[in-house]
Structures are given as C-alpha cells and as structure tokens.
C-alpha atoms as a PDB file:
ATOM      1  CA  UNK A   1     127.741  62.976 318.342  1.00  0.00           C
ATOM      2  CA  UNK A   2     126.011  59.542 318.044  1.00  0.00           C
ATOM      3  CA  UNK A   3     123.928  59.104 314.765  1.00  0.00           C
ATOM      4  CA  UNK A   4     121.912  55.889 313.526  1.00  0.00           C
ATOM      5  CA  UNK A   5     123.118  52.807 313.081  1.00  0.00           C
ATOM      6  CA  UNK A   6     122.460  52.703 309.188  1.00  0.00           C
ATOM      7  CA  UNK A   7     122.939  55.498 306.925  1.00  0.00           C
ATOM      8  CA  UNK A   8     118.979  54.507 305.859  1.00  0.00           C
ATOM      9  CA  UNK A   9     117.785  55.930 309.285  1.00  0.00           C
ATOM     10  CA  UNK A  10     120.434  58.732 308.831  1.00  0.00           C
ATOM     11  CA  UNK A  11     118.651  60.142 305.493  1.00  0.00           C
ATOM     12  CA  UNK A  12     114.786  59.430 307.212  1.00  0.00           C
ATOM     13  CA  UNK A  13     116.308  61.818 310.137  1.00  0.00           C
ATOM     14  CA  UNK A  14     118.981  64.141 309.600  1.00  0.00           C
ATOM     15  CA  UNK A  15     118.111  68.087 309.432  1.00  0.00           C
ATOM     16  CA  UNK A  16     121.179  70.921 308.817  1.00  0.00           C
ATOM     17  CA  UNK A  17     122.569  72.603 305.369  1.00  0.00           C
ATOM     18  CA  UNK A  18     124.083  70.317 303.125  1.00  0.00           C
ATOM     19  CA  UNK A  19     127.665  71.347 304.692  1.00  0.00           C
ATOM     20  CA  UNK A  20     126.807  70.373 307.726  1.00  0.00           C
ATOM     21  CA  UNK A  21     124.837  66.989 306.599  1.00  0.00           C
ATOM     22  CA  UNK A  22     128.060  65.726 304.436  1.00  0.00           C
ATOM     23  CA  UNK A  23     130.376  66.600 307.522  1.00  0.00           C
ATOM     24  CA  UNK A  24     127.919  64.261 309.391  1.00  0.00           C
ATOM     25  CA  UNK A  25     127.574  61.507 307.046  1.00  0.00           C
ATOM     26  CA  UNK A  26     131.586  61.809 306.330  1.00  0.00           C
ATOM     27  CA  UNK A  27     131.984  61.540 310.180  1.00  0.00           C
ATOM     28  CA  UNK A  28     129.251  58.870 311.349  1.00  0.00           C
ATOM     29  CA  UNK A  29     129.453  56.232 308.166  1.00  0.00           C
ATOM     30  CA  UNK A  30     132.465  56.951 305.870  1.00  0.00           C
ATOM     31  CA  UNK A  31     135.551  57.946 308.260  1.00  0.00           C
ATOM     32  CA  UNK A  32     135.252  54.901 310.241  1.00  0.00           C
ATOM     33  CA  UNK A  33     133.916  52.349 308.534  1.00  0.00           C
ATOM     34  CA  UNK A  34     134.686  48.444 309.085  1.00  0.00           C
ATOM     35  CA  UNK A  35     136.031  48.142 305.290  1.00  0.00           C
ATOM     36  CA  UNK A  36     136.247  50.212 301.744  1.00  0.00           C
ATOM     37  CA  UNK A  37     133.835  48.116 300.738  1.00  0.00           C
ATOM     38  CA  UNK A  38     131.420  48.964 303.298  1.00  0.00           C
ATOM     39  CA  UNK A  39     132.453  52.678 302.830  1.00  0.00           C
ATOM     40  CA  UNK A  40     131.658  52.313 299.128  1.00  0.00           C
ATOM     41  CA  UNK A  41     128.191  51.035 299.289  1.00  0.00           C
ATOM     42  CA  UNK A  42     127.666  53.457 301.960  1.00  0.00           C
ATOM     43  CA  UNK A  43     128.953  56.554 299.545  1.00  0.00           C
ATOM     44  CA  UNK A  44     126.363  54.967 296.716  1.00  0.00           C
ATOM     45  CA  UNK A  45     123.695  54.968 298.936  1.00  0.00           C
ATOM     46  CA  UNK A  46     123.847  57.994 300.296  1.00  0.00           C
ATOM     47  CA  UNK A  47     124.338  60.244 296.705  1.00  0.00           C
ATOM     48  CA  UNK A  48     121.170  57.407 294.867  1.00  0.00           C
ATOM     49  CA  UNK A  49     119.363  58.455 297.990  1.00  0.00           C
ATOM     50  CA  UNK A  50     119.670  61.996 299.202  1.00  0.00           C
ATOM     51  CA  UNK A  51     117.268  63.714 297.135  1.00  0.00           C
ATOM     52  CA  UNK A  52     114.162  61.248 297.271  1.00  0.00           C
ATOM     53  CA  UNK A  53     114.289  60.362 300.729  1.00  0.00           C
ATOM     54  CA  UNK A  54     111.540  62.354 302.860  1.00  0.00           C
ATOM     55  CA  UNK A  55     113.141  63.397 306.496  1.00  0.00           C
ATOM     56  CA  UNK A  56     111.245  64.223 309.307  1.00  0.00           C
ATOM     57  CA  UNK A  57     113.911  66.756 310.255  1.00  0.00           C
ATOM     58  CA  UNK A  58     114.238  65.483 313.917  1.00  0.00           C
ATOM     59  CA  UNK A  59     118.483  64.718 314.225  1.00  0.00           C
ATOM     60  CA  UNK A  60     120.407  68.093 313.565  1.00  0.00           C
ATOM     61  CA  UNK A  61     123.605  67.442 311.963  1.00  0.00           C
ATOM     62  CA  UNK A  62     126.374  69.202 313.679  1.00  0.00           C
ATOM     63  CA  UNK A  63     129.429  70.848 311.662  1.00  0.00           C
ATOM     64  CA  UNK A  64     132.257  71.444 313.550  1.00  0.00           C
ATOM     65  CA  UNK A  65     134.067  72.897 310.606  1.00  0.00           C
ATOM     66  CA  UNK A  66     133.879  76.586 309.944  1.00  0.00           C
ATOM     67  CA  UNK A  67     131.786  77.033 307.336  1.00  0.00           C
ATOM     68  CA  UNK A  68     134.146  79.672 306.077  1.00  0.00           C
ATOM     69  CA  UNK A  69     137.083  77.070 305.813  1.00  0.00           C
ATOM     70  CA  UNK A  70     134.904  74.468 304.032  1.00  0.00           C
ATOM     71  CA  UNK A  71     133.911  77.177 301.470  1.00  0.00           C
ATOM     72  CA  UNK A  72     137.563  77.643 301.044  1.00  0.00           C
ATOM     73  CA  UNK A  73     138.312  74.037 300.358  1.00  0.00           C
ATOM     74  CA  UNK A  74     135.265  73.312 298.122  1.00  0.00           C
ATOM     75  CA  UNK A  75     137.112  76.003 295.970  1.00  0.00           C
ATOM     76  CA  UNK A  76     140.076  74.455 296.293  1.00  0.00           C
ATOM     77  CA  UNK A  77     139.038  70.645 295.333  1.00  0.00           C
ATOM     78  CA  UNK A  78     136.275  71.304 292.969  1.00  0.00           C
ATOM     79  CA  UNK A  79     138.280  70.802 290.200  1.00  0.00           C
ATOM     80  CA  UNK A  80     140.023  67.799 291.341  1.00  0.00           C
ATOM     81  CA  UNK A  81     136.552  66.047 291.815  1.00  0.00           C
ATOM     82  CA  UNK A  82     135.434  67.177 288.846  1.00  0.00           C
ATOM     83  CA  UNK A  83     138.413  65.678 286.696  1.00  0.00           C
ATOM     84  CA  UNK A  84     138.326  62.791 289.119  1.00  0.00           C
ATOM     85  CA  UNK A  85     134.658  62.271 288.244  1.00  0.00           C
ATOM     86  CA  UNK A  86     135.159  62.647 284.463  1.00  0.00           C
ATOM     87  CA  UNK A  87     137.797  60.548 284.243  1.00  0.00           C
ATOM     88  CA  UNK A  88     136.139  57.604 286.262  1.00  0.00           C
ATOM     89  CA  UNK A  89     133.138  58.144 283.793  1.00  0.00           C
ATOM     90  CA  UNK A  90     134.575  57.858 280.362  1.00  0.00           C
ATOM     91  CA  UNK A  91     136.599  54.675 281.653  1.00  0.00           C
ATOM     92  CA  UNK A  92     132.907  53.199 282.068  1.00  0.00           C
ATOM     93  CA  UNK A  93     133.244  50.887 284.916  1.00  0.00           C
ATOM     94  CA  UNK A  94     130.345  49.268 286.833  1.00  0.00           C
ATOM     95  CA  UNK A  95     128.180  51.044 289.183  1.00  0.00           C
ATOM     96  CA  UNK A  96     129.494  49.177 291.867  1.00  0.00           C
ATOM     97  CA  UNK A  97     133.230  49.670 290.792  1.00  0.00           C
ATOM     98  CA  UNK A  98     132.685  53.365 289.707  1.00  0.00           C
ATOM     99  CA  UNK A  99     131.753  53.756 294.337  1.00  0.00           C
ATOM    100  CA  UNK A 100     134.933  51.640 295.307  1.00  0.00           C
ATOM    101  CA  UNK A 101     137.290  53.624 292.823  1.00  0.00           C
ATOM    102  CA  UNK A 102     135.716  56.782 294.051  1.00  0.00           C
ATOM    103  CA  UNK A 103     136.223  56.051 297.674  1.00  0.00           C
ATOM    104  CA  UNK A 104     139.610  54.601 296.996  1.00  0.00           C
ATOM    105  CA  UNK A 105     140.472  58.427 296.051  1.00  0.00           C
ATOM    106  CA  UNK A 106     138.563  60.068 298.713  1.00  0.00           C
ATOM    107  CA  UNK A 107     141.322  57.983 300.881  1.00  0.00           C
ATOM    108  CA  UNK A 108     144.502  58.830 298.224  1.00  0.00           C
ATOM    109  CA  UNK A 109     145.900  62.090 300.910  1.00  0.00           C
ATOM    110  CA  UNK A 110     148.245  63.335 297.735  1.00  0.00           C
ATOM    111  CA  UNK A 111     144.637  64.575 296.253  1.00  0.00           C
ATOM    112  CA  UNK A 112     142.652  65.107 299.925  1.00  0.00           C
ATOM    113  CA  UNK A 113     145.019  65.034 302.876  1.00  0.00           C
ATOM    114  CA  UNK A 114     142.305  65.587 305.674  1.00  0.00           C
ATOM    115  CA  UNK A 115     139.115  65.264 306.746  1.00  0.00           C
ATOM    116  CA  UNK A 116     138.286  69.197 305.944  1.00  0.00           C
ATOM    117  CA  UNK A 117     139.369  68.162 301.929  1.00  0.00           C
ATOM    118  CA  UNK A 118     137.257  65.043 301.813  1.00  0.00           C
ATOM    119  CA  UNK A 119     134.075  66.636 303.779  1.00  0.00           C
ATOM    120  CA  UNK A 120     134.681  69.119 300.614  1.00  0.00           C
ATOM    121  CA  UNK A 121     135.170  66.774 298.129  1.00  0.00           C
ATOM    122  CA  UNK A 122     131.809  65.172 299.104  1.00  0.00           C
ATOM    123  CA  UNK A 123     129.830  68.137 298.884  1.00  0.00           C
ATOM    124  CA  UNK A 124     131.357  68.833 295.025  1.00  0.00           C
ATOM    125  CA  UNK A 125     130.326  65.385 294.418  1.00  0.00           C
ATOM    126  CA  UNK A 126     126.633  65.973 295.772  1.00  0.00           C
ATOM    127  CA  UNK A 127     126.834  69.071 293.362  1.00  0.00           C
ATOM    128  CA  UNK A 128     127.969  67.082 290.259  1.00  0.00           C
ATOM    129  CA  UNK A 129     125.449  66.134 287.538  1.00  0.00           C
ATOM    130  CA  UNK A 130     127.249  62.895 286.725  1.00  0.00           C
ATOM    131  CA  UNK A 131     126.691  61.379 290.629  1.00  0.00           C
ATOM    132  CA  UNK A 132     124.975  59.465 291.241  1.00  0.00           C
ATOM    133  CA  UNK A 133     126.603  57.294 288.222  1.00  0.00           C
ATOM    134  CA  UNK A 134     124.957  54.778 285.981  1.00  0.00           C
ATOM    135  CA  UNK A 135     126.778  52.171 283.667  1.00  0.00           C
ATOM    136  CA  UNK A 136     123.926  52.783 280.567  1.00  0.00           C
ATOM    137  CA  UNK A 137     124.262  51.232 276.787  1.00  0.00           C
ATOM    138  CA  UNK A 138     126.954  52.994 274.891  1.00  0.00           C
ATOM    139  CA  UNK A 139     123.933  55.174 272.403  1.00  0.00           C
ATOM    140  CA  UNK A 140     124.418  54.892 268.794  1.00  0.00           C
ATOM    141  CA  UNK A 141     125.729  58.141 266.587  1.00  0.00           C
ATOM    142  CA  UNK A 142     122.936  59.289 264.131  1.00  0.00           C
ATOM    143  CA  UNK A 143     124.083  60.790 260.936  1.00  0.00           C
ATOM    144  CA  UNK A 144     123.871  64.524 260.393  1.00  0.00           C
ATOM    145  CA  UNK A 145     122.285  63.587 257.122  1.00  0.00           C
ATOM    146  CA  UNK A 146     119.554  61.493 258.949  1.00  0.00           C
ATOM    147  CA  UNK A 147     119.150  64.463 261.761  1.00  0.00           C
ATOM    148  CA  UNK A 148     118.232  67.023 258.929  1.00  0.00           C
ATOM    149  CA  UNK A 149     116.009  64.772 257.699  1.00  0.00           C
ATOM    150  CA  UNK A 150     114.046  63.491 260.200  1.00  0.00           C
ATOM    151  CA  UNK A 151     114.251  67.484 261.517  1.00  0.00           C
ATOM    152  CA  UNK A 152     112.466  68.081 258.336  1.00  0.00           C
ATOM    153  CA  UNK A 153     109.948  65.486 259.098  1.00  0.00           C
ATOM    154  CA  UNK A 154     108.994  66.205 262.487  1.00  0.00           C
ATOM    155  CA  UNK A 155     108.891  69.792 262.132  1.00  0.00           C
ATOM    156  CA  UNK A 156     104.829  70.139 262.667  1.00  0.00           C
ATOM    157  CA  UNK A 157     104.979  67.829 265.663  1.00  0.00           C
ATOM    158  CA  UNK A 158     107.833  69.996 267.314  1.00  0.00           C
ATOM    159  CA  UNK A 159     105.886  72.781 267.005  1.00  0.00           C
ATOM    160  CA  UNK A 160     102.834  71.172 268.703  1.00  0.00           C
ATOM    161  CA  UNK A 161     105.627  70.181 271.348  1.00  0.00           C
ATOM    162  CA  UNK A 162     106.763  73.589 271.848  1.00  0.00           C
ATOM    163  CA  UNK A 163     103.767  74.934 272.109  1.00  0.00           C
ATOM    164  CA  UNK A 164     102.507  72.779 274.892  1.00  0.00           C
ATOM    165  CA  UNK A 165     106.003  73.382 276.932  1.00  0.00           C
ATOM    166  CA  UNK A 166     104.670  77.340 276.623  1.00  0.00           C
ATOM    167  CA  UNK A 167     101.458  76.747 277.549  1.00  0.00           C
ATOM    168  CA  UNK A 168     100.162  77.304 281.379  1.00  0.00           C
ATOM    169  CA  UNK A 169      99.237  73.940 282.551  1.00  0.00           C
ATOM    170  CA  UNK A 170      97.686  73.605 286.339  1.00  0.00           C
ATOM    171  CA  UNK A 171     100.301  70.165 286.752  1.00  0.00           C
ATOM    172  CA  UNK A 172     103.251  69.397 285.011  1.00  0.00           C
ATOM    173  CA  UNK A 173     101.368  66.051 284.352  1.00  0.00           C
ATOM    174  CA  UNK A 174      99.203  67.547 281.959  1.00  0.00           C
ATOM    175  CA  UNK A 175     102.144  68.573 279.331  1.00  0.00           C
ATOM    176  CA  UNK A 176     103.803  65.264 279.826  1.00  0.00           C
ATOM    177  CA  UNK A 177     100.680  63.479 278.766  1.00  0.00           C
ATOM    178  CA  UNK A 178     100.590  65.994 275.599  1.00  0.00           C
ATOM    179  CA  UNK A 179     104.565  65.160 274.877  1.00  0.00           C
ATOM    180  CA  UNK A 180     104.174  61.722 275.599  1.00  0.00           C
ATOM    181  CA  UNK A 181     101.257  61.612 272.779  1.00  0.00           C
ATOM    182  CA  UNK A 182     102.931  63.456 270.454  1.00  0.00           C
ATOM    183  CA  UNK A 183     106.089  61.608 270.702  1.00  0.00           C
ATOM    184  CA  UNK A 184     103.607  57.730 270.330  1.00  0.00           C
ATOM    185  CA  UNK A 185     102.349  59.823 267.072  1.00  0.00           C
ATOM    186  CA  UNK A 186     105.863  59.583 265.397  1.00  0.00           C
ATOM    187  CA  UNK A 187     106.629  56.490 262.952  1.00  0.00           C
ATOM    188  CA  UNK A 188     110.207  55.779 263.476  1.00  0.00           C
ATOM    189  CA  UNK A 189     112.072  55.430 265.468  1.00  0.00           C
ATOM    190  CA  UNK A 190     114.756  57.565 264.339  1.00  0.00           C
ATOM    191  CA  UNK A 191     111.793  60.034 264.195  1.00  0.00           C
ATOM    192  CA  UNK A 192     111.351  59.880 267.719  1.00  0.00           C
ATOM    193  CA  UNK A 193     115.112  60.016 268.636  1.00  0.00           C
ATOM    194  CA  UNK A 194     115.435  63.437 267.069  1.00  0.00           C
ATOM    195  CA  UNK A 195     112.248  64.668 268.872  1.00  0.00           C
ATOM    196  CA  UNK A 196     113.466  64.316 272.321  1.00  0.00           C
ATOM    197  CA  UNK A 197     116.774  65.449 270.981  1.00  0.00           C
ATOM    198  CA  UNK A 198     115.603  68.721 269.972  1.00  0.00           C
ATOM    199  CA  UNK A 199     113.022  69.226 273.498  1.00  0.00           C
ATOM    200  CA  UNK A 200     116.260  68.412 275.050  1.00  0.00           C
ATOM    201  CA  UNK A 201     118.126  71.561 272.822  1.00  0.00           C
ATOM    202  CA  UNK A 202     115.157  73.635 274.048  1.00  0.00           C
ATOM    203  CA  UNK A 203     115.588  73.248 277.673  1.00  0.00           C
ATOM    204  CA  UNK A 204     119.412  73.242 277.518  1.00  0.00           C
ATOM    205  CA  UNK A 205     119.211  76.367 275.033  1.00  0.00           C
ATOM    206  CA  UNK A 206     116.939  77.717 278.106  1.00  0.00           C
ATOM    207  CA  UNK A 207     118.622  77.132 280.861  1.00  0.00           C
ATOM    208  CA  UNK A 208     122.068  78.403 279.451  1.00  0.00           C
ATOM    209  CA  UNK A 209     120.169  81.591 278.847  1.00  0.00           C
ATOM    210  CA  UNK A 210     119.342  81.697 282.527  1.00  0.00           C
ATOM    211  CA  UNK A 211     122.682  81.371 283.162  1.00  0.00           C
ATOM    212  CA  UNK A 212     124.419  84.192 281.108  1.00  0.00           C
ATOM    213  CA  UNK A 213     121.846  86.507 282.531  1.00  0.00           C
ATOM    214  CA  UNK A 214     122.234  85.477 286.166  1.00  0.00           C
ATOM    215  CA  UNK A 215     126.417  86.201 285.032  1.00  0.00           C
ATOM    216  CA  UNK A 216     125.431  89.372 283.884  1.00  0.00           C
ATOM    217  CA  UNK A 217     123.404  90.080 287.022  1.00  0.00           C
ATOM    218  CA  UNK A 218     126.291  89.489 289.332  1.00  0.00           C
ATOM    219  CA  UNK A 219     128.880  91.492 286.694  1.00  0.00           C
ATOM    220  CA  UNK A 220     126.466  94.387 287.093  1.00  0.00           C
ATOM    221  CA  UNK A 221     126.338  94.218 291.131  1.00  0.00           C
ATOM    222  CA  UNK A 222     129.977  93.990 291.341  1.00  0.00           C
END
C-alpha cells in the first residue's frame, strides 16, 4: 500500500488500532528508509508526535500481520525493549543520539530478527513511559532532614491542595489555577519542591491503588 510522502502527512491521515498503525509506519517510513539517520529522525518524530497530532481518519492502515502473532511477539520482546530502553536512559545520551542508538537496535536481528519482532518492539516502545525521551538537568537530592522539614512547613497548604484535587470542578483548569496559586504562595524554594513532590505521591499513591484493584478484579474473574 502507498502512504504519504512524509511521516507528517502520515500522522494528519492515518486511521486503524495502534497494531495496525505501527505495522504501517514500520512498513512505509522505517523499513526502507534512504539512511539510519533518516530512520532515526523519522522514529523521533513519530513517538514526540503520535499523541498530539489531530487525524482526520481518512488513510486506513492495513496490518497484514495476524493480530494474534503480534500479540505473541509483543509478549515476547517487551522485556527486551524495556531493558533496552532503561539502559539507553541511565547512559543519558542526547535526544538525538538516544533515536539513532534506538534504531541501531531495532536493526541488531540477535535481539529482533524480523519484521514481525520490530513491528512489536515499536508498539512496546509506544507503550513505554520513558519514550518519547528527553536529555533534562540531572535534579539535585534533597535531604531527608530538609523533606521533614519543609513537610512540616507546608502542611496547611497541602491540605488546601488536596482538597481542591477532591473537589468537583466543571474544567480541570479551574484546580490548576487553585494549585498553581497555592504553590506561588510558598517562600522557598525548597518549600515548593516538596509540594509538588508530595501532589506527585498522591496521584502515584492513587493510581497504584487502581491498579491492585483492577489485579484483583481479573484474579477474581479467573
């Protein structure tokens, strides 16, 4: 099947389930294209891109592998991507270097030895909360001591915090305004560090509880 010129018009277009839509973009941009380096910037565009583009839906992607068999192999190679991900990100390189060392693996055939293994491997990579990557400042540790305390200090404006995140708002703009405020309110700096810290607890505190429950859920209907 023929598909646009540019990945760009690809994203603005293309319509199908995300098995069949990597299969296509592995197939039309990625499989044969003119260099690594092309195929890099190509594989960076496409995971920076995926989510915010708008598509009108109008080019179907077509998967011509069994979505049974690509379910297999997405079992098989999720780990490697993982660990191939992981390992790419703690060595920190630049975004740029991060797509060509990425692609270079795609290609190694001791980890992905055909096109149904690499189709995979893309769609565990469109899965993966560290793609797409960014090269950001190495953060500074904070001292437990100076986390107490500034817990301590910030307790009242946490609360405030916490009680706007439980409160019905008609848009989600209204409790970032509220947060926002709250968080100008703070002194320090160090202040303010441990404030997002701790919304950030919150919501990773509730979405792990989502998680055990949806694990119990499943235990229970098996």
């Amino acid at each position: 099947m023929n598909y646009p010129d540019t990945i760009q018009e690809f994203l603005r277009h293309v319509d199908g389930t995300i098995y069949g839509v990597c299969e296509a973009f592995y197939r039309g941009y990625l499989q044969n294209a003119p260099s690594d380096q092309a195929a890099a910037e190509t594989l960076r565009y496409f995971f920076e891109h995926t989510v915010r583009v708008q598509t009108d839906s109008t080019l179907k992607a077509q998967q011509e592998i069994p979505e049974e068999e690509l379910r297999a192999a997405i079992q098989k190679y999720r780990p490697i991507v993982h660990q191939l991900v992981e390992n790419l990100v703690e060595s920190r390189p630049e975004e740029e270097q991060f797509y060509q060392q990425l692609w270079q693996q795609l290609n190694n055939q001791a980890f992905f030895p055909n096109s149904v293994a690499v189709v995979a491997a893309i769609v565990v990579l469109f899965h993966n909360s560290q793609v797409p990557y960014y090269l950001l400042p190495e953060p500074p540790l904070m001292d437990d001591k100076d986390y107490r305390r500034c817990s301590e200090q910030i307790i009242q404006q946490l609360n405030r915090a916490l009680f706007s995140i439980n409160t019905h708002h008609a848009q989600k703009t209204q409790m970032a305004i509220q947060l926002i405020e709250l968080y100008r309110q703070l002194p320090a700096e160090d202040e303010r560090t441990v404030f997002v810290a701790h919304l950030l607890g919150y919501f990773q505190e509730k979405l792990n509880r989502l998680s055990r429950q949806l694990e119990e859920t499943g235990k229970q209907k098996s």
